[in-house]
Protein backbone atom coordinates (compact mmCIF):
# COMPACT_ATOMS: atom_id res chain seq x y z
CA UNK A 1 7.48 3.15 83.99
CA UNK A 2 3.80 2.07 83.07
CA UNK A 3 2.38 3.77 80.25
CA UNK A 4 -1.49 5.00 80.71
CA UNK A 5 -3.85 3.59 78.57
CA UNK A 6 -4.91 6.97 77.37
CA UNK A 7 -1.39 7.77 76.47
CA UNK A 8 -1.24 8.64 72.49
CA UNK A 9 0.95 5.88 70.88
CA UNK A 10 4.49 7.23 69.68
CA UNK A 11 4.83 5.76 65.79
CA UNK A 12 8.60 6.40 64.41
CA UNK A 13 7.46 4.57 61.42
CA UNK A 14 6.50 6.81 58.10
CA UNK A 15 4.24 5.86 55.40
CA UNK A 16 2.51 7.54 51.96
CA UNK A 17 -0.84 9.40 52.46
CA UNK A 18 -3.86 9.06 50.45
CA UNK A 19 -3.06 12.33 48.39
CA UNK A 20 0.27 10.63 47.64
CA UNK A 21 -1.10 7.26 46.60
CA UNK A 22 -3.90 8.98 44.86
CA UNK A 23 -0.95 11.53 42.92
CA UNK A 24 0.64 8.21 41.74
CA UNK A 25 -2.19 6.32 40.58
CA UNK A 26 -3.15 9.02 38.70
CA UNK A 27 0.40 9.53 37.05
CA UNK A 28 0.35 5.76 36.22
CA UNK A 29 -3.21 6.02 34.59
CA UNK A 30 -1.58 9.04 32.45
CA UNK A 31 1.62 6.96 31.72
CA UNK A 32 -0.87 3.41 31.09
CA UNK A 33 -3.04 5.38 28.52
CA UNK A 34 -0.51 7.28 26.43
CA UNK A 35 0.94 4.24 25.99
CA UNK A 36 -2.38 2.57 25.12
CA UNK A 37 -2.83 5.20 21.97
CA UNK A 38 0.71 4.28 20.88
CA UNK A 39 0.72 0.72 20.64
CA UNK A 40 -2.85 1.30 18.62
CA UNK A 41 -1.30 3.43 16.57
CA UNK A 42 1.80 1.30 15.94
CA UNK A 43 -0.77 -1.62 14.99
CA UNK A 44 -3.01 0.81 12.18
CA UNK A 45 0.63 1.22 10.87
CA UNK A 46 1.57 -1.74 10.50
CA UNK A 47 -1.43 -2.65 8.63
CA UNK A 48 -1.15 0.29 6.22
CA UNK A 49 2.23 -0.42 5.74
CA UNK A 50 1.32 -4.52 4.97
CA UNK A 51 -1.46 -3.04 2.77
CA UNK A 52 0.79 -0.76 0.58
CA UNK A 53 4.05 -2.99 0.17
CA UNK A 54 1.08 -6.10 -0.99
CA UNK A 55 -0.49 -3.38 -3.06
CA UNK A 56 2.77 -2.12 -4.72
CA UNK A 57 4.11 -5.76 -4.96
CA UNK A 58 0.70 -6.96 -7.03
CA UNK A 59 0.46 -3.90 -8.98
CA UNK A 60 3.81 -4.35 -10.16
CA UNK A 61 3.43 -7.70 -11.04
CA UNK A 62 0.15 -6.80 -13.26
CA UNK A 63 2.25 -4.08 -15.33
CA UNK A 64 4.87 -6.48 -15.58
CA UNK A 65 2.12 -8.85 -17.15
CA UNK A 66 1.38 -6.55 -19.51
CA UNK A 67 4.26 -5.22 -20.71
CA UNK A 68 5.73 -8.69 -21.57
CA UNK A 69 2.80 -9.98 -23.64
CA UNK A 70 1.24 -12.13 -20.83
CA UNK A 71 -1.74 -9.87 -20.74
CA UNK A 72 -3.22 -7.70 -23.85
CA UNK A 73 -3.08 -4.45 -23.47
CA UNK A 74 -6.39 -3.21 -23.21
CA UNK A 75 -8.74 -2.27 -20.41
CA UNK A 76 -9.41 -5.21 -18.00
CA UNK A 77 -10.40 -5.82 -14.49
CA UNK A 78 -10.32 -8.97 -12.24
CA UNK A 79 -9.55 -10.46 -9.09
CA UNK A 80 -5.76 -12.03 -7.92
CA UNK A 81 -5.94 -15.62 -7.60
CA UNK A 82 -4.15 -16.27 -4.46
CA UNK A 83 -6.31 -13.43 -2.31
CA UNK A 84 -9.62 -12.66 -3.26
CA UNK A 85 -10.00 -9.56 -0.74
CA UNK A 86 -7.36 -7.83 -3.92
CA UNK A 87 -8.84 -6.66 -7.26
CA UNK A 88 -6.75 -4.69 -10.00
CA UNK A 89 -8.14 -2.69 -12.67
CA UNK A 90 -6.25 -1.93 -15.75
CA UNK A 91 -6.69 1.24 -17.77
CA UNK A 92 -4.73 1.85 -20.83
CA UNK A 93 -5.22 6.25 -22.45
CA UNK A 94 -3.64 7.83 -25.19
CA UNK A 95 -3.06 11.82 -24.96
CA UNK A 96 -3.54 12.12 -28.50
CA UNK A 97 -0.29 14.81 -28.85
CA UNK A 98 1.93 11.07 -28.35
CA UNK A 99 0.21 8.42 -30.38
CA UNK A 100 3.35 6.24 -30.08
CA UNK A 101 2.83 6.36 -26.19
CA UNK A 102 0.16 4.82 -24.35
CA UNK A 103 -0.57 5.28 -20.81
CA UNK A 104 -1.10 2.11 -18.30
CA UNK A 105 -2.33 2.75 -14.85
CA UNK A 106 -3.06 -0.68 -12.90
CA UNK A 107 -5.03 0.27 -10.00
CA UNK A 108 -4.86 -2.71 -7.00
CA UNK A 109 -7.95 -2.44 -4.22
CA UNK A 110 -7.68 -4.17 -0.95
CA UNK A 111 -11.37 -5.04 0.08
CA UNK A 112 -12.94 -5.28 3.16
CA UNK A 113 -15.31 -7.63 4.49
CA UNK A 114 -18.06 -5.64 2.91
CA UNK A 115 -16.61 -5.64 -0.78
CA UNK A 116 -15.45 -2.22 -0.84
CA UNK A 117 -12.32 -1.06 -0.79
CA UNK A 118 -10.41 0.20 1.96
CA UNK A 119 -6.68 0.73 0.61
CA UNK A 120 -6.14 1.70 -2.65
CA UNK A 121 -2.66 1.85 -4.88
CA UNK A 122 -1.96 3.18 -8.56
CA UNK A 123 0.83 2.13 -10.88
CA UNK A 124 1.64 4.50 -13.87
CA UNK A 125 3.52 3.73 -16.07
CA UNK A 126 4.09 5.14 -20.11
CA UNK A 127 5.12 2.72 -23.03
CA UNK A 128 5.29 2.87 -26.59
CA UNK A 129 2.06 1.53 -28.29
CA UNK A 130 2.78 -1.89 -29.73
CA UNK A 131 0.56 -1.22 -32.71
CA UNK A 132 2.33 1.61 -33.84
CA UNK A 133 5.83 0.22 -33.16
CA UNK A 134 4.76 -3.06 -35.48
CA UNK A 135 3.22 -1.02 -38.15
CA UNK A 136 6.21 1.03 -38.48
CA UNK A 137 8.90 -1.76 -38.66
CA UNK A 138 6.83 -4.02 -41.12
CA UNK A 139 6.78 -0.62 -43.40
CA UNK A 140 9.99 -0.49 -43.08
CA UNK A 141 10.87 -4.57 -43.64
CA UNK A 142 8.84 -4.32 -46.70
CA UNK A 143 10.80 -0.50 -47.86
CA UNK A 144 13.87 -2.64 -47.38
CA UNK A 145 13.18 -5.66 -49.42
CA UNK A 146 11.87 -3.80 -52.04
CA UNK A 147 15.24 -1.59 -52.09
CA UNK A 148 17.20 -4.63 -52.26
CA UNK A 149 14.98 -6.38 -54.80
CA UNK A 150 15.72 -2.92 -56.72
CA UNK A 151 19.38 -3.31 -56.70
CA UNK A 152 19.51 -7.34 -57.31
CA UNK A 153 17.30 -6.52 -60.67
């Protein structure tokens, strides 16, 4: 049997229609830029997170440096030597009720590329004032050899 050329063609084959393909495209586009804001975000994270352990790591090391002796302990700003894009300011207070306490707070920047500062960490930290700690042992060193200068006589 002949088929007319007018006949309609029979197709058994399926296929997706442009509402489908358009329904998908539009679920990957959702998928693609959720996925977009969370890799961005992961990235500002990771940043922060570099800027705060660097941040506690220097400003530890600065109190450190003061405590031992390496640096006087008295106000004082500068830059660190291996980064210049980190400055650390040191601030040392006295409450006035405490006078054998002293309060240091070393306070690390992060700059950016237009000198101003973009993260910022503070290190507190109380310790007992040097000056009144000295004056109060050499008081007593001299009450003591005295006494025993008493008793040898």
């Amino acid at each position: 049997m002949k088929r007319s050329p007018f006949a309609k063609p029979n197709y058994s084959r399926g296929g997706l229609s442009l509402l489908e393909v358009l329904i998908s495209l539009a679920i990957f586009l959702a998928a693609l830029a959720a996925i977009s804001q969370i890799a961005t975000q992961g990235m500002r994270v990771a940043s922060e997170v570099q800027w705060e352990s660097g941040a506690v790591l220097r400003a530890e090391g600065q109190m450190n440096s003061v405590i031992s002796g390496v640096l006087p302990m008295q106000a004082a700003t500068g830059k660190f030597t291996d980064d210049a894009k980190w400055e650390w300011t040191l601030a040392v207070t006295s409450d006035g009720l405490h006078p054998d306490l002293l309060r240091l707070d070393v306070q690390v920047n992060h700059l950016d590329s237009g000198g101003k500062p973009n993260y910022t960490f503070t290190l507190a930290r109380y310790v007992r004032n040097p000056d009144v700690f000295l004056s109060t042992s050499s008081e007593s060193e001299s009450g003591a050899s005295s006494l025993l200068q008493g008793i040898a006589k």
